[in-house]
Protein backbone atom coordinates (compact mmCIF):
# COMPACT_ATOMS: atom_id res chain seq x y z
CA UNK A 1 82.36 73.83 36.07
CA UNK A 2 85.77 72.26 36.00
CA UNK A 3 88.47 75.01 37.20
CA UNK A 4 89.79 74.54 33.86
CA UNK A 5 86.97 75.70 32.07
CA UNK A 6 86.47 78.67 35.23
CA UNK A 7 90.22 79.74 33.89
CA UNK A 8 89.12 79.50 30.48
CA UNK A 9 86.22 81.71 30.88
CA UNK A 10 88.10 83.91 33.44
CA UNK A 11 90.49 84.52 30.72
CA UNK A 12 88.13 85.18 27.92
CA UNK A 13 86.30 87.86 29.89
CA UNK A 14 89.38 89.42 30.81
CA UNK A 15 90.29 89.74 27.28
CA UNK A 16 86.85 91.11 26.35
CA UNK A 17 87.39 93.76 29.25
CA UNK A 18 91.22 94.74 27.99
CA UNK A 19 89.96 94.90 24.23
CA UNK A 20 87.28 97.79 25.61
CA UNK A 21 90.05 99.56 27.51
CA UNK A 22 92.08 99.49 24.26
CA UNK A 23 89.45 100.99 21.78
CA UNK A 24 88.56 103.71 24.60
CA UNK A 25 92.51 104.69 24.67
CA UNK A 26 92.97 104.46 21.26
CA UNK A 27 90.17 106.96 20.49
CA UNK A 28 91.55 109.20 23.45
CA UNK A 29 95.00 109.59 22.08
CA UNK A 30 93.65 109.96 17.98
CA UNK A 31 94.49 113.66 18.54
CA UNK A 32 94.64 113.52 14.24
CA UNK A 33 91.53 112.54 13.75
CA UNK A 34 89.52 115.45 15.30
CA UNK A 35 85.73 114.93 14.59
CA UNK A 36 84.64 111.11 16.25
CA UNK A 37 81.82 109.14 13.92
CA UNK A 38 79.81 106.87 15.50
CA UNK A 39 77.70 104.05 14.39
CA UNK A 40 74.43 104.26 15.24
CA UNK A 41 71.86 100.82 15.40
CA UNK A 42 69.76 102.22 12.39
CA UNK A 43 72.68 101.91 10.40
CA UNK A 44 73.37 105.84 10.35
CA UNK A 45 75.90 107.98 11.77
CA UNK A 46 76.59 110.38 14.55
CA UNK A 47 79.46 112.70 13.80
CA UNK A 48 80.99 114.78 16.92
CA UNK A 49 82.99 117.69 16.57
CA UNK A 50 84.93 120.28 17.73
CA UNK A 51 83.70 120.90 21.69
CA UNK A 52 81.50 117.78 21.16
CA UNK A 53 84.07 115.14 20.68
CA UNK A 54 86.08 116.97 23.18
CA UNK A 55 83.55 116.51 25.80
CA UNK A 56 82.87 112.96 24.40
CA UNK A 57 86.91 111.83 24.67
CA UNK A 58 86.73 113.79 28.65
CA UNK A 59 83.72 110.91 29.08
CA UNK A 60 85.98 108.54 27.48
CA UNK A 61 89.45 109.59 30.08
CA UNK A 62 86.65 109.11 33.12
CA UNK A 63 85.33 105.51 32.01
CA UNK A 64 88.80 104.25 31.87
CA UNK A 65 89.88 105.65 34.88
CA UNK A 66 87.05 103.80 36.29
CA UNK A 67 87.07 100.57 34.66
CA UNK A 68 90.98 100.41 33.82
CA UNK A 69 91.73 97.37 35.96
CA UNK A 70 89.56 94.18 35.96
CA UNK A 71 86.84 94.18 38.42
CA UNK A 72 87.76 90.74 38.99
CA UNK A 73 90.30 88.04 40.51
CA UNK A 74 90.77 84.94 40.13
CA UNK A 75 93.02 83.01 42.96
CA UNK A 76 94.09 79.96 42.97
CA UNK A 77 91.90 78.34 46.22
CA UNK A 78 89.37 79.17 44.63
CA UNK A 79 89.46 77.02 41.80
């Protein structure tokens, strides 16, 4: 790969990671909307309320406190 292309797809990945970190905060802080749906692959729903989608947005405040920064980095020798 030319170190173009390594930026390019360094970039894009980055993206894809900060995209994920936004959904996860943005269904943190949705204090309004109290019950969480989610979509499941059979093309039904799972609907989580009260102490359930409290529990589920306390998994969600963990996983971004873990994955919050980009794992990786990219310097410029190394291109």
């Amino acid at each position: 790969m030319e170190s173009e292309e390594i930026k390019e797809v360094f970039f894009q990945m980055e993206q894809w990671h900060q995209n994920r970190i936004d959904v996860i905060t943005r269904i943190i802080n949705d204090k309004q909307q109290a019950d969480i749906k989610l979509d499941i692959k059979n093309g039904g729903q799972l609907i989580l309320t009260g102490s359930e989608a409290a529990a589920y947005r306390l998994g969600l405040e963990t996983a971004r406190g873990l994955f919050c920064h980009f794992p990786l980095k990219l310097e410029a020798k190394e291109i």
